[in-house]
C-alpha atoms as a PDB file:
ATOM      1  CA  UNK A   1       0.000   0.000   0.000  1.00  0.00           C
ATOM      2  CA  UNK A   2       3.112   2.675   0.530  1.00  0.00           C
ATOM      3  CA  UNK A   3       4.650   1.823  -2.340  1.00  0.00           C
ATOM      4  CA  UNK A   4       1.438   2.386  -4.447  1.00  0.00           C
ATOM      5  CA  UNK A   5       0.724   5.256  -2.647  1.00  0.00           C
ATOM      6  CA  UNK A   6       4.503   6.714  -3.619  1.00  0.00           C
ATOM      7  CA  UNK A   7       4.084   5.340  -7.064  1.00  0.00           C
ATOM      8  CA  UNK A   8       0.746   7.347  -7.300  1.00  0.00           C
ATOM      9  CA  UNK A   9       2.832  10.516  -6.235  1.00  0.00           C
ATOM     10  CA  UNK A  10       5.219   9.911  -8.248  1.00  0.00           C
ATOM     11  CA  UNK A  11       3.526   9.664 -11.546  1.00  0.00           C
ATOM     12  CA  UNK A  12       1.115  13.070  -9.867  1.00  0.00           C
ATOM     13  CA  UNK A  13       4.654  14.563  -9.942  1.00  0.00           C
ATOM     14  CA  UNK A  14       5.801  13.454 -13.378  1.00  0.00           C
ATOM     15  CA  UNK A  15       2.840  15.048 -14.475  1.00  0.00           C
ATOM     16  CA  UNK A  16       3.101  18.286 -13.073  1.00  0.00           C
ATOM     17  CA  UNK A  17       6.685  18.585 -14.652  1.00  0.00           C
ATOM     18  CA  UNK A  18       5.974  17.666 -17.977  1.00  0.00           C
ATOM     19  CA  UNK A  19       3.346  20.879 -17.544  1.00  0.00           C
ATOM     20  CA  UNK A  20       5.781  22.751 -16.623  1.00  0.00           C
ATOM     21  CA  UNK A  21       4.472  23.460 -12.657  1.00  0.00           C
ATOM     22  CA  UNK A  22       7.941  22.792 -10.968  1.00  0.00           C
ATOM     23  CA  UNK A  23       7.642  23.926  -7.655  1.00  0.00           C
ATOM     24  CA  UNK A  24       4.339  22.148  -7.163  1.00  0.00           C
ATOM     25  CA  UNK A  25       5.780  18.519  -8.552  1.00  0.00           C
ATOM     26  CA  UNK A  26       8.934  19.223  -6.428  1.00  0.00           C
ATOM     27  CA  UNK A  27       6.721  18.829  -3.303  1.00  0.00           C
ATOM     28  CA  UNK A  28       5.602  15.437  -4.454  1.00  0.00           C
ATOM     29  CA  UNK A  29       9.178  14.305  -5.194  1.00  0.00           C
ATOM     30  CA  UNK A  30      10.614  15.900  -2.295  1.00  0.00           C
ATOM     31  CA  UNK A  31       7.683  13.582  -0.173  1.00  0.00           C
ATOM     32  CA  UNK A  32       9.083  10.168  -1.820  1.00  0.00           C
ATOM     33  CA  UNK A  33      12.762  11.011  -0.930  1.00  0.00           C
ATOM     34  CA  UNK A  34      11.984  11.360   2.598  1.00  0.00           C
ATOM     35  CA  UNK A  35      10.310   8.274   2.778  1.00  0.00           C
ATOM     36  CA  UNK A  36      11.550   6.141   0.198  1.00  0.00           C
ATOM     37  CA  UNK A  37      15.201   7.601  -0.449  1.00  0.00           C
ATOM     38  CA  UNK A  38      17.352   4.245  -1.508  1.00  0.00           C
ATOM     39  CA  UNK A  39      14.383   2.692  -3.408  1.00  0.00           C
ATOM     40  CA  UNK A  40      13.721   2.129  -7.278  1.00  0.00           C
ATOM     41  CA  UNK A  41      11.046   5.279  -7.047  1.00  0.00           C
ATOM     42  CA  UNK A  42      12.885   7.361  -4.803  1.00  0.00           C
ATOM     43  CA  UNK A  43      16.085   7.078  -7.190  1.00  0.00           C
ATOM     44  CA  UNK A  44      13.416   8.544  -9.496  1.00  0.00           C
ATOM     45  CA  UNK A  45      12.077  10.818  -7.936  1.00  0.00           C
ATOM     46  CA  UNK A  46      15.814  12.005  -6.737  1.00  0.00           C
ATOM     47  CA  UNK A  47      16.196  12.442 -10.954  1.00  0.00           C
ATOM     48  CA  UNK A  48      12.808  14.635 -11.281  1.00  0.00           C
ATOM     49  CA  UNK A  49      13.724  16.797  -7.930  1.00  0.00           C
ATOM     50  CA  UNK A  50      16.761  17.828  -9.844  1.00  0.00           C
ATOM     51  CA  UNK A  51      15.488  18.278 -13.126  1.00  0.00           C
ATOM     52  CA  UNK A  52      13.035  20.628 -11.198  1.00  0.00           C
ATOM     53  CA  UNK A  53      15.301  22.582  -9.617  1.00  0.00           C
ATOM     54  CA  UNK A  54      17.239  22.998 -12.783  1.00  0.00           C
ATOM     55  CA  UNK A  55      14.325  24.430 -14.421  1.00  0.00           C
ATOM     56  CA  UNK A  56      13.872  26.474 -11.930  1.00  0.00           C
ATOM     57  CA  UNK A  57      16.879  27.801 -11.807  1.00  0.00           C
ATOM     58  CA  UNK A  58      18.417  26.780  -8.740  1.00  0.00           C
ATOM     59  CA  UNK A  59      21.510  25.395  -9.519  1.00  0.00           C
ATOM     60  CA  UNK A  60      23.018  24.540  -6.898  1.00  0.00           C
ATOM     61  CA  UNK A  61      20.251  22.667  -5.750  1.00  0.00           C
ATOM     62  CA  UNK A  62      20.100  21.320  -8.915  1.00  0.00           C
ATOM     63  CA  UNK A  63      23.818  20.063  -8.384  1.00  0.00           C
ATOM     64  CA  UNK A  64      23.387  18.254  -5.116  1.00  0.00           C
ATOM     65  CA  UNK A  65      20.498  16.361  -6.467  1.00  0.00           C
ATOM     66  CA  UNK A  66      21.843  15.450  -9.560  1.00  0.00           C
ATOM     67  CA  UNK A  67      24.961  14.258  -7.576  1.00  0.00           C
ATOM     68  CA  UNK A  68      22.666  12.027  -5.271  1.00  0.00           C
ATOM     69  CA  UNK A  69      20.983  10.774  -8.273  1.00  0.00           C
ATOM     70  CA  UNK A  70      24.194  10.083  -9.791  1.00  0.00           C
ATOM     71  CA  UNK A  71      25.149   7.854  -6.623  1.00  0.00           C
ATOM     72  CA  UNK A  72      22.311   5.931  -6.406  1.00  0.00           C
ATOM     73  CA  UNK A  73      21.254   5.207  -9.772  1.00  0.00           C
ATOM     74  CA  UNK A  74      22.033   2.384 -12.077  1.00  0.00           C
ATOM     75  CA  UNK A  75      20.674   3.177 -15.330  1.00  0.00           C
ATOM     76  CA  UNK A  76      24.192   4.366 -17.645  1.00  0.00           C
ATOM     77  CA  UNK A  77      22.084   6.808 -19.526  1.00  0.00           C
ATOM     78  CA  UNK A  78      20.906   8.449 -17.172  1.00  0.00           C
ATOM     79  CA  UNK A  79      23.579   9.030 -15.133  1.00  0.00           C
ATOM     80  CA  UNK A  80      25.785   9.959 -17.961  1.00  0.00           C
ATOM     81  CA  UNK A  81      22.880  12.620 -18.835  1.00  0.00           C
ATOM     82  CA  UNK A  82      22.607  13.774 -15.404  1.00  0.00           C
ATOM     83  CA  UNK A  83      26.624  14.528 -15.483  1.00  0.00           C
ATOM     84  CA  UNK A  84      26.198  16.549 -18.520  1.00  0.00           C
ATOM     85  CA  UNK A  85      23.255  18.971 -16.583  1.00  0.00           C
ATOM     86  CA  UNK A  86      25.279  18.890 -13.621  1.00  0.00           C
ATOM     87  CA  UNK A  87      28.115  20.714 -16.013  1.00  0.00           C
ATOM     88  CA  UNK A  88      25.584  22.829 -17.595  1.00  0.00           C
ATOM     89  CA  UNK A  89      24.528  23.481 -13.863  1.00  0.00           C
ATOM     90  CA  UNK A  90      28.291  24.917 -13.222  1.00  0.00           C
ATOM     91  CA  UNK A  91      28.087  26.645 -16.454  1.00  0.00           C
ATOM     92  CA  UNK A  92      24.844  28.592 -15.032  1.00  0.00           C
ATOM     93  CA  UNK A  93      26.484  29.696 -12.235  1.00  0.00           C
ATOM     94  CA  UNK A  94      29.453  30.985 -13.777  1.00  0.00           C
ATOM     95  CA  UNK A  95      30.206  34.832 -14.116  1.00  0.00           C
ATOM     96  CA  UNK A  96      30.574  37.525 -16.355  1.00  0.00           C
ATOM     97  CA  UNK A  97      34.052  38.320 -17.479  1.00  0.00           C
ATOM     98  CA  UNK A  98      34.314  41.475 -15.208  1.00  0.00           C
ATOM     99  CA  UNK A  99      33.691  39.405 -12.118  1.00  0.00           C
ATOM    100  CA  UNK A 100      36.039  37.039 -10.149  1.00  0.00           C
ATOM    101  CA  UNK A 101      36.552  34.090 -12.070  1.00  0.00           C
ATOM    102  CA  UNK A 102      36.670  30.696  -9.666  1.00  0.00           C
ATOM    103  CA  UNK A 103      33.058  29.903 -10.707  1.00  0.00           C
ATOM    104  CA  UNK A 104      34.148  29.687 -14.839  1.00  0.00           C
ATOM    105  CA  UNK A 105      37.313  27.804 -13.688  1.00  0.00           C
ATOM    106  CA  UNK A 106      35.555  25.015 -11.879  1.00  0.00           C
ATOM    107  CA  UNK A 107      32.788  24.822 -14.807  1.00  0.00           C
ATOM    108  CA  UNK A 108      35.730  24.439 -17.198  1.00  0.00           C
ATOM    109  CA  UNK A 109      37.141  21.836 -15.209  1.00  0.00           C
ATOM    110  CA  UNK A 110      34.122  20.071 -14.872  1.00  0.00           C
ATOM    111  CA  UNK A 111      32.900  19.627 -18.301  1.00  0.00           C
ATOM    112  CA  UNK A 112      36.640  18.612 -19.632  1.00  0.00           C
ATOM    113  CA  UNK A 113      36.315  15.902 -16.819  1.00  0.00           C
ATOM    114  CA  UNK A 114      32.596  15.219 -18.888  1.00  0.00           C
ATOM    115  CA  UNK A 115      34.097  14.878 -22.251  1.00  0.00           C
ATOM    116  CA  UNK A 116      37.405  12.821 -20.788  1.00  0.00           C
ATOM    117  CA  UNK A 117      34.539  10.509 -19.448  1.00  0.00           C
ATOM    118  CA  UNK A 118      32.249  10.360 -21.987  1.00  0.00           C
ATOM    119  CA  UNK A 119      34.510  10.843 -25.687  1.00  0.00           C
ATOM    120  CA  UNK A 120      31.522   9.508 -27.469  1.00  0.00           C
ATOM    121  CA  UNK A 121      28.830  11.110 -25.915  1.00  0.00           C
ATOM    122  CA  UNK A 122      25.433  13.007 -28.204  1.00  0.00           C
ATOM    123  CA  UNK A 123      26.252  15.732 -25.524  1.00  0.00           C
ATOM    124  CA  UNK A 124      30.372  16.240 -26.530  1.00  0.00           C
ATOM    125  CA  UNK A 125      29.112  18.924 -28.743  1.00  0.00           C
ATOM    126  CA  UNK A 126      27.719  21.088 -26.641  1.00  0.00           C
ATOM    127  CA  UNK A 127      29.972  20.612 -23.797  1.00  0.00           C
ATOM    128  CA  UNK A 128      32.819  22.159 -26.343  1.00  0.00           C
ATOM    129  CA  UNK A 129      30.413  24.804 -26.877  1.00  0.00           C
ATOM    130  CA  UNK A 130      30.636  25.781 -23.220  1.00  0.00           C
ATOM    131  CA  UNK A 131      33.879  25.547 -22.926  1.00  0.00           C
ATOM    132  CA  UNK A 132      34.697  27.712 -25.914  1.00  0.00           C
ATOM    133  CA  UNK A 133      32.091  30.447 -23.860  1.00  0.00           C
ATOM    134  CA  UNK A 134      34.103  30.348 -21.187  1.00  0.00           C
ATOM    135  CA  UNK A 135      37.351  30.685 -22.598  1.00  0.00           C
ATOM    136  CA  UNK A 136      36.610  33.474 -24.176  1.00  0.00           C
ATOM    137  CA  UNK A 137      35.274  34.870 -20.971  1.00  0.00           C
ATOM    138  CA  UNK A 138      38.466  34.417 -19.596  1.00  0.00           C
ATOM    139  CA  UNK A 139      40.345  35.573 -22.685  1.00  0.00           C
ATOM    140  CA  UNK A 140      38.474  39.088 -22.302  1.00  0.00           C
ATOM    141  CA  UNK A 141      39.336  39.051 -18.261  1.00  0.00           C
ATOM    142  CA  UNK A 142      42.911  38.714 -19.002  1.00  0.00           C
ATOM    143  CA  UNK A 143      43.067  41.067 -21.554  1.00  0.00           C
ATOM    144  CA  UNK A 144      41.361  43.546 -19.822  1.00  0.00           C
ATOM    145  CA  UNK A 145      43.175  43.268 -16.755  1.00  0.00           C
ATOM    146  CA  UNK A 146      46.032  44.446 -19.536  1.00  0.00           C
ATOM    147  CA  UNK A 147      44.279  46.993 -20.654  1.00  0.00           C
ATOM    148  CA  UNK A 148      44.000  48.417 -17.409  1.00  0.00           C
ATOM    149  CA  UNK A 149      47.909  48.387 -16.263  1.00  0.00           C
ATOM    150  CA  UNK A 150      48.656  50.055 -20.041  1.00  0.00           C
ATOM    151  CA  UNK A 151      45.854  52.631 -18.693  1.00  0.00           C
ATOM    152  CA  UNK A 152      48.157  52.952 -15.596  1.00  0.00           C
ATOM    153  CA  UNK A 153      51.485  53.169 -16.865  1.00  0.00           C
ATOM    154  CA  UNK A 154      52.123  49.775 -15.290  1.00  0.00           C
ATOM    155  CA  UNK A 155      54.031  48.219 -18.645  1.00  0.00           C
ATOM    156  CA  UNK A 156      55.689  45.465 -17.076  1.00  0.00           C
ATOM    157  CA  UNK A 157      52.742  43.988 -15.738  1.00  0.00           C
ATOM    158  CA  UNK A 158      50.689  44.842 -19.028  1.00  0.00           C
ATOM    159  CA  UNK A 159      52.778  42.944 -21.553  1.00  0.00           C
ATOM    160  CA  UNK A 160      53.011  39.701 -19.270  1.00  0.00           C
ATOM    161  CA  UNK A 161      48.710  40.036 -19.320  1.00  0.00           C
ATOM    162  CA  UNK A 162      48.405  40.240 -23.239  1.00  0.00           C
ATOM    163  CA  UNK A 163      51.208  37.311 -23.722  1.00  0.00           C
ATOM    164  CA  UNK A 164      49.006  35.321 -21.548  1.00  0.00           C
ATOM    165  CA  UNK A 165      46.455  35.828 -23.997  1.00  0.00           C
ATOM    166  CA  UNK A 166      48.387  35.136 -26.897  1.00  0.00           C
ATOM    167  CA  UNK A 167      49.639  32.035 -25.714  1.00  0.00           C
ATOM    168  CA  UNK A 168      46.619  30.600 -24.273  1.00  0.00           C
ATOM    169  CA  UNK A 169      43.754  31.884 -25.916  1.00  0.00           C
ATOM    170  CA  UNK A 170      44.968  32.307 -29.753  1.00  0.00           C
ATOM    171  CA  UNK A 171      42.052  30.601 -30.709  1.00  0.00           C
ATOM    172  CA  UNK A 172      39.768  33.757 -29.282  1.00  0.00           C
ATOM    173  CA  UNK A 173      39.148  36.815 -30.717  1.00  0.00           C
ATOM    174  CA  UNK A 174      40.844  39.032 -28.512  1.00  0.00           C
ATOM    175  CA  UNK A 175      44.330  37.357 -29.442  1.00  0.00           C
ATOM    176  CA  UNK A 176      44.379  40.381 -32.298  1.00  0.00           C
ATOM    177  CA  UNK A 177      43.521  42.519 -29.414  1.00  0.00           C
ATOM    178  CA  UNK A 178      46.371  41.562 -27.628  1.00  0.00           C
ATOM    179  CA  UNK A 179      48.752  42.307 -30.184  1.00  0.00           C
ATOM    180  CA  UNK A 180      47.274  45.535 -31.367  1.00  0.00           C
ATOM    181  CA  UNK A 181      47.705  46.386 -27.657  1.00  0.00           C
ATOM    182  CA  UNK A 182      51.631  45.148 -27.637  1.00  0.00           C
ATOM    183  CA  UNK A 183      51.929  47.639 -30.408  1.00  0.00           C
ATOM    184  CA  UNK A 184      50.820  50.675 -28.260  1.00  0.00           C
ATOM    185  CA  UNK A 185      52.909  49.109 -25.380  1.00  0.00           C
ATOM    186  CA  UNK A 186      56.176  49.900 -27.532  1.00  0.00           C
ATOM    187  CA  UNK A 187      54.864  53.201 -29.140  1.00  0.00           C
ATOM    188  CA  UNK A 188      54.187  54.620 -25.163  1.00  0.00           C
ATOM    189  CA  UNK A 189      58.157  53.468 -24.217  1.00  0.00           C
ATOM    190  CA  UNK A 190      58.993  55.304 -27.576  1.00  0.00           C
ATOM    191  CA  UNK A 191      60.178  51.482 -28.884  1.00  0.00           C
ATOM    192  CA  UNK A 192      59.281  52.666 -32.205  1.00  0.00           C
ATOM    193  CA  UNK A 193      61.721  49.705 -33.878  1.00  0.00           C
ATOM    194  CA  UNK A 194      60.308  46.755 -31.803  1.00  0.00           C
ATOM    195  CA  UNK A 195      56.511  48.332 -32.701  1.00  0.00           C
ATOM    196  CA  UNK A 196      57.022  47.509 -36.051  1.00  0.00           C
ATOM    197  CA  UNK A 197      59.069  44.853 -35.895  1.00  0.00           C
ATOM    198  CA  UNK A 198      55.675  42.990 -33.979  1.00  0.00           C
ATOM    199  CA  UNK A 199      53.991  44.253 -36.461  1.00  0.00           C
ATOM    200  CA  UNK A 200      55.301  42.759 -39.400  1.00  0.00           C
ATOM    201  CA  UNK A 201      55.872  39.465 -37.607  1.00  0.00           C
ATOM    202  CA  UNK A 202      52.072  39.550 -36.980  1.00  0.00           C
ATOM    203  CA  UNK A 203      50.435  41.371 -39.764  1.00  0.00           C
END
């Protein structure tokens, strides 16, 4: 009779996510963990309560439950999707360029761990997607940051920023940037010469 009653609640709250009513089916999900946690529908319902919270946008929520899920479950495909939202989870909570960058670091980390895992997976695509976001987040930090000391008269400091960049993140868009800016690092040290020396060697 409990277990019918929780399977009941859990198909009420399968319903109410597929129409879209998220806080309400995260109620009847949130019921069957407490009283059913290890079993076959509260492994389920531990998949839905994250998936809710996800939509919701409450990612960090989203995160635990997706890692409890993860621990419990046995069903590959699920788990390996459940990964991938985790990592899209990270991605969510990462920052703008202008702001402290630990958040876009971890995300990075995690969804190269996600594609080291799973090389074959429908969701490889998209992961590189990400990542190519957040590089270029970070590509415009550290090239702002160089910006900034040029602003400042802090030259040292400025060239070692837009290297960085160069090095690192040619594949971005602000690699030009970086150069162009290497340029007016010379010209404002009256290194007339080396300006256009790096200039020809990177016309």
């Amino acid at each position: 009779s409990k277990e019918n009653d929780l399977l009941n609640r859990l198909n009420k709250g399968k319903e109410l996510f597929k129409n879209k009513k998220y806080t309400r089916a995260l109620d009847d999900f949130n019921e069957i963990i407490m009283n059913s946690r290890g079993s076959e529908i509260g492994v389920e319902a531990r998949y839905y309560q994250a998936e809710s919270f996800y939509e919701l946008k409450q990612y960090n929520d989203a995160i635990s439950s997706y890692k409890n899920f993860i621990d419990y479950s046995t069903d590959a495909q699920k788990v390996e999707f459940a990964m991938f939202k985790m990592c899209k989870s990270y991605f969510k909570l990462s920052t703008s360029y202008s702001r402290d960058q630990s958040n876009n670091d971890f995300a990075f980390m995690k969804l190269q761990f996600f594609i080291d895992e799973f090389p074959d997976s429908e969701y490889v695509k998209e992961s590189e997607e990400l990542i190519g976001k957040l590089r270029l987040r970070k590509a415009r930090k550290i090239y702002e940051t160089g910006r900034l000391y040029l602003k400042l008269k802090q030259y040292d400091s400025a060239i070692i920023y837009f290297n960085d960049v160069i090095k690192n993140y040619y594949d971005t868009k602000y690699v030009d940037e970086a150069r162009i800016s290497i340029i007016f690092y010379y010209l404002l040290q009256d290194e007339k010469k080396l300006a256009y020396d790096f200039y020809n060697e990177n016309s």
